[in-house]
PDB file of N, CA and C in Angstrom:
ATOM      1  N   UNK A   1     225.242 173.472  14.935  1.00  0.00           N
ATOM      2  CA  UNK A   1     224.005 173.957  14.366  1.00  0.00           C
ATOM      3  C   UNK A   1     223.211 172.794  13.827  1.00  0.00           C
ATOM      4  N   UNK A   2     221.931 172.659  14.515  1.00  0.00           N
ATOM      5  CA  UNK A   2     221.323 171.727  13.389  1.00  0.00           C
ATOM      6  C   UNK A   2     220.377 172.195  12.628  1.00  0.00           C
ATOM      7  N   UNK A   3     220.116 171.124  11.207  1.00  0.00           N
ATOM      8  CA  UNK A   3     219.741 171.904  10.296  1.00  0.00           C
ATOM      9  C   UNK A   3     218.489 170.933   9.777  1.00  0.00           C
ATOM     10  N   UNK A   4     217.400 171.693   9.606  1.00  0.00           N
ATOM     11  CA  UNK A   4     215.858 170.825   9.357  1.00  0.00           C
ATOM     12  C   UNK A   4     215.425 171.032   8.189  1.00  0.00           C
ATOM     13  N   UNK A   5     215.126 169.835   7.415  1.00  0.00           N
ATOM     14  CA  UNK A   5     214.531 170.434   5.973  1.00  0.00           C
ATOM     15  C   UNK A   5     213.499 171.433   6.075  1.00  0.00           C
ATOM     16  N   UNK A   6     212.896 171.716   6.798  1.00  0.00           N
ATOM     17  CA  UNK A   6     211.917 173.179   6.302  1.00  0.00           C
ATOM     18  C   UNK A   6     212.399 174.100   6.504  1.00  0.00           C
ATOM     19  N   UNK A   7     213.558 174.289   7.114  1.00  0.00           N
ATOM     20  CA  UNK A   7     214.501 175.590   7.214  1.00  0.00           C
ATOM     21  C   UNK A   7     215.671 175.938   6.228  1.00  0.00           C
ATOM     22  N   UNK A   8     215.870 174.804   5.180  1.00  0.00           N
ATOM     23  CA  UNK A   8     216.922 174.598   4.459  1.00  0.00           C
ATOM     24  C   UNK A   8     216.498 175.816   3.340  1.00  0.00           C
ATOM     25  N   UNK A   9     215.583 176.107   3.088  1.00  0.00           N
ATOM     26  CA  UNK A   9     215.866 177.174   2.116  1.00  0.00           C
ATOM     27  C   UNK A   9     216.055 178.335   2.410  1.00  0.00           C
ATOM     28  N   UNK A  10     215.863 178.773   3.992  1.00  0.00           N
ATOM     29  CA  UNK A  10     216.254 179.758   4.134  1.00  0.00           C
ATOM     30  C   UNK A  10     217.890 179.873   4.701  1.00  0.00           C
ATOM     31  N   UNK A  11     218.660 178.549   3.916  1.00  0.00           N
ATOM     32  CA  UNK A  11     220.147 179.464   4.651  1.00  0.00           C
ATOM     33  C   UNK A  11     220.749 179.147   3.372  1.00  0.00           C
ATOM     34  N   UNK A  12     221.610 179.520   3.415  1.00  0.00           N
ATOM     35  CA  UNK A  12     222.926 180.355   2.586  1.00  0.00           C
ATOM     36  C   UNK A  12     224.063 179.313   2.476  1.00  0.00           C
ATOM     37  N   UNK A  13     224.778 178.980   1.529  1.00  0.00           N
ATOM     38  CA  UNK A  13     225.994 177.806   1.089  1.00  0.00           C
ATOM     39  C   UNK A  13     226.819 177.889   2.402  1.00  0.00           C
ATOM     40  N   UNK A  14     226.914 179.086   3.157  1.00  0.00           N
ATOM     41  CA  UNK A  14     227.787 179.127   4.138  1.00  0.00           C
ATOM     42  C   UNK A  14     227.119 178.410   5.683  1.00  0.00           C
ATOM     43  N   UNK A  15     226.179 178.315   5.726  1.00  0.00           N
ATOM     44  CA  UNK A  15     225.399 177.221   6.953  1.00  0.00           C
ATOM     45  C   UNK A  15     225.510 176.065   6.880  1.00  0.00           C
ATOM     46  N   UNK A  16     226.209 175.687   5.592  1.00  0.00           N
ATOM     47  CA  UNK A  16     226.193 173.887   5.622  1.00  0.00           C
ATOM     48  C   UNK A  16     227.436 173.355   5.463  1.00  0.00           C
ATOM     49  N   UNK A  17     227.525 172.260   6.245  1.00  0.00           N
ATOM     50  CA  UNK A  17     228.922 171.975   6.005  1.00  0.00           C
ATOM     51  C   UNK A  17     229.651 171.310   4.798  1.00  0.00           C
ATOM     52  N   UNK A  18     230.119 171.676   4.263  1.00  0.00           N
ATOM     53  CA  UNK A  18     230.748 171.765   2.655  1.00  0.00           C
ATOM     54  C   UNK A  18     231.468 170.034   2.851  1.00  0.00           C
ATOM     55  N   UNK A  19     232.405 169.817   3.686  1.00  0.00           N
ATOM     56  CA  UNK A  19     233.151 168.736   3.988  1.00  0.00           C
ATOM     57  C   UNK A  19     232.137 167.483   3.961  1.00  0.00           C
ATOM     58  N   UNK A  20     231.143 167.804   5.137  1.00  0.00           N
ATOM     59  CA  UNK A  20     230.168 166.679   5.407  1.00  0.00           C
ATOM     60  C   UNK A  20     229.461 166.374   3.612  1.00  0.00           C
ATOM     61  N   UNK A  21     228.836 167.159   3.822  1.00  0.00           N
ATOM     62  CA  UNK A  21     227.820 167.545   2.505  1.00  0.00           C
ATOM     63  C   UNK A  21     228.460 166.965   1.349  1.00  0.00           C
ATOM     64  N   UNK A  22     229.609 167.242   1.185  1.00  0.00           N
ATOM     65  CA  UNK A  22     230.765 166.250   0.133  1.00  0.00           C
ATOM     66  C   UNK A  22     230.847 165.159  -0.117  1.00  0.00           C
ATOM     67  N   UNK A  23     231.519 164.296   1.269  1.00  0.00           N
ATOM     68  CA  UNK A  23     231.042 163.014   1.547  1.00  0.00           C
ATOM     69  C   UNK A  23     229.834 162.208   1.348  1.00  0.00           C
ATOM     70  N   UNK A  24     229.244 163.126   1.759  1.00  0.00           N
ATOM     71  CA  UNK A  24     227.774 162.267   1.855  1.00  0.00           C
ATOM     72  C   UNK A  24     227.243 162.194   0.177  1.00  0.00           C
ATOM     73  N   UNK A  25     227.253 163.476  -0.178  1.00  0.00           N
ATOM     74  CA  UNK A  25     226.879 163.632  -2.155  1.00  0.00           C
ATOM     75  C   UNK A  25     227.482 162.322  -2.741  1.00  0.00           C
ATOM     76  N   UNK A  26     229.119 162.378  -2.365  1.00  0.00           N
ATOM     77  CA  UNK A  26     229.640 160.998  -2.897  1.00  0.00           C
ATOM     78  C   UNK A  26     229.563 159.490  -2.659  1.00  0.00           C
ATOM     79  N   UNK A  27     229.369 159.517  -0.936  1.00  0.00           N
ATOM     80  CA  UNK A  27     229.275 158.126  -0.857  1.00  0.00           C
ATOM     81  C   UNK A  27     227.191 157.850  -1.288  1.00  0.00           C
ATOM     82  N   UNK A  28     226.792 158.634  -1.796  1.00  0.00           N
ATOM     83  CA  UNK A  28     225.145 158.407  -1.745  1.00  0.00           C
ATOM     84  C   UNK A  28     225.269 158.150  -3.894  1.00  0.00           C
ATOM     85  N   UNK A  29     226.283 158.735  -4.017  1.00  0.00           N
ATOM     86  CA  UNK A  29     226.452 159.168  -5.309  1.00  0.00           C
ATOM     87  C   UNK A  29     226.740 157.672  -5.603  1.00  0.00           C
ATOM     88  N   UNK A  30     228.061 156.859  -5.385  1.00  0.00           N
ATOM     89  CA  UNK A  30     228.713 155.718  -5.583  1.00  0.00           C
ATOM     90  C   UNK A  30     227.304 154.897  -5.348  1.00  0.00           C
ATOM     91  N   UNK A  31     226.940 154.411  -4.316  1.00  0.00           N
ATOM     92  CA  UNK A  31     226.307 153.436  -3.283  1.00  0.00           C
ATOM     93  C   UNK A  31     224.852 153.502  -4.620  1.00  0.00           C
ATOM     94  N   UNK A  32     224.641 154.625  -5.485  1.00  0.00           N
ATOM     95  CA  UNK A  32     223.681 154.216  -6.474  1.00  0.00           C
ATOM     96  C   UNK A  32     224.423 153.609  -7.547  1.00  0.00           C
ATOM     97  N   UNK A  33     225.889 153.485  -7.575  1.00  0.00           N
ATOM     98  CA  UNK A  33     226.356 152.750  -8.794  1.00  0.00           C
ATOM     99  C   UNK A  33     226.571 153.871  -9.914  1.00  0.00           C
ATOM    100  N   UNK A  34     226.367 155.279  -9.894  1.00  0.00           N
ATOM    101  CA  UNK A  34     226.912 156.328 -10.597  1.00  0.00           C
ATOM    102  C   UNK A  34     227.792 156.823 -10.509  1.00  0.00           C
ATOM    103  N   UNK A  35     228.511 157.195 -11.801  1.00  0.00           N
ATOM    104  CA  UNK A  35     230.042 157.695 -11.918  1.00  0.00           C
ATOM    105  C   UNK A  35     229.132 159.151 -11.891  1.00  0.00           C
ATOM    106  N   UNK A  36     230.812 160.420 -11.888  1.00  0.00           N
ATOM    107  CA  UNK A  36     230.118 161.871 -11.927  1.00  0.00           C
ATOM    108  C   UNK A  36     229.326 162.146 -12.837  1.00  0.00           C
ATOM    109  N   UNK A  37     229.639 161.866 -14.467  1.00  0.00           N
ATOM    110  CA  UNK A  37     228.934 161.530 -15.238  1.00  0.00           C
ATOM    111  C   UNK A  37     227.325 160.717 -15.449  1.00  0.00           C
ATOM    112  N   UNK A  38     226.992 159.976 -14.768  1.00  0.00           N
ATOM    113  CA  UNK A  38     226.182 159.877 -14.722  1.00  0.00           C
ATOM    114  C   UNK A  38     224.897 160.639 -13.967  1.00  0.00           C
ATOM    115  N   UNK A  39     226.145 160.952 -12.520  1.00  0.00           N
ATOM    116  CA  UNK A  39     224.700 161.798 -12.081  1.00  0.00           C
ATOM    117  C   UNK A  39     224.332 163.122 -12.484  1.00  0.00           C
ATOM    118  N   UNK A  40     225.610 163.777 -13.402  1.00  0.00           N
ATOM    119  CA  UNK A  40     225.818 165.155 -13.840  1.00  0.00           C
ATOM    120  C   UNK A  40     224.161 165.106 -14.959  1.00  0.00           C
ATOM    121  N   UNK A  41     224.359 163.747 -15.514  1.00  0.00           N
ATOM    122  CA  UNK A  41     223.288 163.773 -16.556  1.00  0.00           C
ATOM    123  C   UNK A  41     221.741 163.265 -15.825  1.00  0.00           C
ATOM    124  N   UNK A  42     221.602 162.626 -14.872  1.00  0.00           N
ATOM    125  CA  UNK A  42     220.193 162.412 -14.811  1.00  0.00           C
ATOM    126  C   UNK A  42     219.759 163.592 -13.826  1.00  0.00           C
ATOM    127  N   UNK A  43     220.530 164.769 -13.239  1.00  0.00           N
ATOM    128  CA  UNK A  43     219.789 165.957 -12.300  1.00  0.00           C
ATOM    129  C   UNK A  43     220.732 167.093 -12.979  1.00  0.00           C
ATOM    130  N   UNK A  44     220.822 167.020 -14.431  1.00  0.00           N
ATOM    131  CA  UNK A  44     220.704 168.046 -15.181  1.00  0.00           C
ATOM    132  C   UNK A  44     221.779 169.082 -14.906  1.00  0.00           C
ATOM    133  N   UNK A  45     222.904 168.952 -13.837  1.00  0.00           N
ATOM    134  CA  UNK A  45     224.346 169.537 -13.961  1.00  0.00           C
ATOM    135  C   UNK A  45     225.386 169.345 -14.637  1.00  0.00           C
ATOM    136  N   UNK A  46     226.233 170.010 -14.968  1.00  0.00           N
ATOM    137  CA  UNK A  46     227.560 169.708 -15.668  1.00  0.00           C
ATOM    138  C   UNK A  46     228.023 168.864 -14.549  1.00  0.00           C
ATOM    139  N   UNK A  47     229.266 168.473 -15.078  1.00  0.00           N
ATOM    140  CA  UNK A  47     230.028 167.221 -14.440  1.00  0.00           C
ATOM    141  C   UNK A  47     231.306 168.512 -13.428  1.00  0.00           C
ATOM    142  N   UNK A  48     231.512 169.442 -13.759  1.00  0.00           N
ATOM    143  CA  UNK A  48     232.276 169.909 -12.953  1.00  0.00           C
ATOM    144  C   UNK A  48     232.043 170.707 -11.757  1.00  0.00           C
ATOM    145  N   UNK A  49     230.362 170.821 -11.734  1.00  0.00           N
ATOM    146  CA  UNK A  49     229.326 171.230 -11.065  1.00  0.00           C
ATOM    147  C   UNK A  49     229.306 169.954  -9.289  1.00  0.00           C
ATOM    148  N   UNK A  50     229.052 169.036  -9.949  1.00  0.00           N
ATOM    149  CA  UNK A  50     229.311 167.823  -9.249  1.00  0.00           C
ATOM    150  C   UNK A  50     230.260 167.879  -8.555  1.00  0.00           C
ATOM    151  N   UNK A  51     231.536 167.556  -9.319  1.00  0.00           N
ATOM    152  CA  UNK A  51     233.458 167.781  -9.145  1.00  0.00           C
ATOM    153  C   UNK A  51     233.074 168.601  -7.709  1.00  0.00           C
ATOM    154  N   UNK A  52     232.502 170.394  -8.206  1.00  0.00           N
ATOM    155  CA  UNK A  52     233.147 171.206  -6.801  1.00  0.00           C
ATOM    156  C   UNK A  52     232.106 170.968  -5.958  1.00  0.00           C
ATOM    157  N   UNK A  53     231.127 170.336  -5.814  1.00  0.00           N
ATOM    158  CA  UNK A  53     230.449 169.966  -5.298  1.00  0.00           C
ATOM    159  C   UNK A  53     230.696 168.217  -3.994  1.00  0.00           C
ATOM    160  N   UNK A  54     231.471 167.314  -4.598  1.00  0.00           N
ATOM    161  CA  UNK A  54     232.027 166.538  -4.436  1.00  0.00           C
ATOM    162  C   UNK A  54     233.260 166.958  -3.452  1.00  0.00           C
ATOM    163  N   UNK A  55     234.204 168.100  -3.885  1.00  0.00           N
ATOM    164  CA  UNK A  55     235.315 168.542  -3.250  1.00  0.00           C
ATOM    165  C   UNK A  55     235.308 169.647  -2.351  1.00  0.00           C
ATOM    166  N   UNK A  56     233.952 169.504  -2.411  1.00  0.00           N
ATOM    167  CA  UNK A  56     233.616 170.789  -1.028  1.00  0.00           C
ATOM    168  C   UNK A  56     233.608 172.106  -1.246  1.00  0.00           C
ATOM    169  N   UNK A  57     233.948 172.605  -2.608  1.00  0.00           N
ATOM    170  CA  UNK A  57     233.769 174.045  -2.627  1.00  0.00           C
ATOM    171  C   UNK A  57     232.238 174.472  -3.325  1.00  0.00           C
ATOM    172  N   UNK A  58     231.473 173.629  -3.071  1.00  0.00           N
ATOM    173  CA  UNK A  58     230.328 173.984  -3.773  1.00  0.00           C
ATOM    174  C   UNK A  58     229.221 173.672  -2.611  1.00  0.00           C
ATOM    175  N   UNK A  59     228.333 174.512  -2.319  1.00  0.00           N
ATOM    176  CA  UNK A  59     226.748 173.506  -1.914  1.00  0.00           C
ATOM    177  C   UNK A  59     225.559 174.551  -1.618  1.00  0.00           C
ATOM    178  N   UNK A  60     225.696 174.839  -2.971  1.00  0.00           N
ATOM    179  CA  UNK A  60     224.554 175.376  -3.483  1.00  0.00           C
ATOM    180  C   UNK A  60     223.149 174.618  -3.202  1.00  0.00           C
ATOM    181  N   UNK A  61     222.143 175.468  -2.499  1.00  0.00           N
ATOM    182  CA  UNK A  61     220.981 174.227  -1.963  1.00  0.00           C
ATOM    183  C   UNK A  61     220.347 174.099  -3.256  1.00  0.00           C
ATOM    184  N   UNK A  62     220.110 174.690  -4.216  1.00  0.00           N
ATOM    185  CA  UNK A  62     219.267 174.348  -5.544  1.00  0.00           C
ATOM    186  C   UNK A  62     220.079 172.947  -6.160  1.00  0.00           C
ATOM    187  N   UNK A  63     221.311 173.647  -5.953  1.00  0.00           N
ATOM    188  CA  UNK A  63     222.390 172.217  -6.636  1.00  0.00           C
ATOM    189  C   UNK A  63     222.161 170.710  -5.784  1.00  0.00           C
ATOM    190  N   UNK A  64     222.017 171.098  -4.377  1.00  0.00           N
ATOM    191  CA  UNK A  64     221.554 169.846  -3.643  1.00  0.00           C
ATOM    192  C   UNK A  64     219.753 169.140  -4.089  1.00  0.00           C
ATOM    193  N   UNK A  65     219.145 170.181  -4.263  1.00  0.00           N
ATOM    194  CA  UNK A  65     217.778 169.324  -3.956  1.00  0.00           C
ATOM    195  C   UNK A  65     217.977 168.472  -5.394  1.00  0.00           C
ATOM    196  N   UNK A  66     219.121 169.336  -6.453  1.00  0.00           N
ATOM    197  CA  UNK A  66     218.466 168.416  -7.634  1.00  0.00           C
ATOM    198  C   UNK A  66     219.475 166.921  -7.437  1.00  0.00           C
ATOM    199  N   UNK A  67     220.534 166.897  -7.267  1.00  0.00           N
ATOM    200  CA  UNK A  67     221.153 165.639  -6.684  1.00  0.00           C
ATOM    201  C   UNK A  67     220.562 164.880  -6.010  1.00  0.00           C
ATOM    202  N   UNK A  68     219.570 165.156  -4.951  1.00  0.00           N
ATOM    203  CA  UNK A  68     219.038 164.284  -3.974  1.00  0.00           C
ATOM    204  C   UNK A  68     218.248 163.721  -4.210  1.00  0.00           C
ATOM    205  N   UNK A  69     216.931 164.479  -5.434  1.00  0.00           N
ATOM    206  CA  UNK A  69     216.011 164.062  -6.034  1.00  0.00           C
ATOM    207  C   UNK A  69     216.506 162.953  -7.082  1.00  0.00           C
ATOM    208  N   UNK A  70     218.025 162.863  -7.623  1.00  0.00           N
ATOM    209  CA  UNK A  70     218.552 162.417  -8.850  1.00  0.00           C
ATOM    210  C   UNK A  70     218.947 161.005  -7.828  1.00  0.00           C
ATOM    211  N   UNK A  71     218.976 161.208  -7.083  1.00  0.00           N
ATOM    212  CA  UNK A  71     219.398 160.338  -6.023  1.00  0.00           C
ATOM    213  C   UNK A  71     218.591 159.397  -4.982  1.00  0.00           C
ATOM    214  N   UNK A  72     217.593 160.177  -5.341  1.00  0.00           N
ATOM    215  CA  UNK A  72     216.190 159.155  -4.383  1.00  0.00           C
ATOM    216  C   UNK A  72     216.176 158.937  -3.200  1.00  0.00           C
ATOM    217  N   UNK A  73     217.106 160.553  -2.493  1.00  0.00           N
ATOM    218  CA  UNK A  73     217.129 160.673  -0.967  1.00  0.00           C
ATOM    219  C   UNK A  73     216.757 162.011  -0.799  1.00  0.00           C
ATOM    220  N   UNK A  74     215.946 161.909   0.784  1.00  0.00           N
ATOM    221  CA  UNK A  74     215.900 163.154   1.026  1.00  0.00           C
ATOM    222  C   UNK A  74     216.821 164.348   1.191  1.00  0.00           C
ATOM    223  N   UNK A  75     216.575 165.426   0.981  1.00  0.00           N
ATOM    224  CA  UNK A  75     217.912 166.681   0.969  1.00  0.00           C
ATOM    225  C   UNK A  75     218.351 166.342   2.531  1.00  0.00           C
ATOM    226  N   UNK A  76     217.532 166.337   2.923  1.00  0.00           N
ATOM    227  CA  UNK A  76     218.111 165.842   4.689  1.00  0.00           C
ATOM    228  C   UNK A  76     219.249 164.827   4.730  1.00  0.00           C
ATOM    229  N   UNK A  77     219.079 164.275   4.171  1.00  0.00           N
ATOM    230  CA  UNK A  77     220.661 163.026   4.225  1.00  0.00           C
ATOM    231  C   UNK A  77     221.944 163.295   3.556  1.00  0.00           C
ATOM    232  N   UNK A  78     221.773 164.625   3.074  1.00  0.00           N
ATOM    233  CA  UNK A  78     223.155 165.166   2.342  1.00  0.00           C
ATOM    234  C   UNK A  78     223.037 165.913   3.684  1.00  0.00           C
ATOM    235  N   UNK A  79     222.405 166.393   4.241  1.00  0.00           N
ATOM    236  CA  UNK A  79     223.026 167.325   5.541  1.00  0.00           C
ATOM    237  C   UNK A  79     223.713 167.331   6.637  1.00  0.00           C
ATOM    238  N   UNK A  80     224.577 168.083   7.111  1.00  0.00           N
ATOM    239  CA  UNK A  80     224.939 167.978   8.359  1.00  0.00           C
ATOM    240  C   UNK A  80     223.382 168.235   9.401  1.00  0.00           C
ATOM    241  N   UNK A  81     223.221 167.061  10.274  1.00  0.00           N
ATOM    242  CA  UNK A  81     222.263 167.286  11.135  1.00  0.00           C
ATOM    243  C   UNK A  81     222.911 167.376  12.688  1.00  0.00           C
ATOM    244  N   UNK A  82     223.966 166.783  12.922  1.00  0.00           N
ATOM    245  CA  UNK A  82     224.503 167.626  14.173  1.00  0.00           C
ATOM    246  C   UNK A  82     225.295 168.349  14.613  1.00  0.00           C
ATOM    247  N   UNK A  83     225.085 169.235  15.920  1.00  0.00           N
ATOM    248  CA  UNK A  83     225.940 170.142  16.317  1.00  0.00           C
ATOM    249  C   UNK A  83     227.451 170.521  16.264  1.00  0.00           C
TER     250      UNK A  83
END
């Protein structure tokens, strides 16, 4: 499935891939030099919010845009974009 930011609000935690989406939150997360803690505090989540977010049981798209924005990437680069 691929997935386009102008379509991203219309799908559901279950259209995205939790695994990918994980990875990517974290290595985009590190690569700014932020611990969970830090990014929990500059896009306004708890830190355990992050955690299941980080470990794949989370990916809530509201929870993504504010990470990405906290992050200074587009929501598109936390996404799985191919098939």
């Amino acid at each position: 499935m691929s997935i386009a930011v102008n379509n991203f609000d219309n799908l559901g935690a279950g259209a995205i891939a939790g695994a990918t989406v994980a990875s990517r939150v974290k290595a985009y997360r590190e690569s700014a030099g932020y611990s969970i803690e830090d990014l929990a505090v500059t896009c306004g989540l708890a830190n355990s919010e992050i955690a299941a977010i980080e470990d794949g049981s989370d990916a809530d798209p509201a929870k993504l845009r504010r990470i990405a924005a906290a992050l200074q990437v587009p929501v598109s680069a936390l996404l799985e974009t191919e098939v």
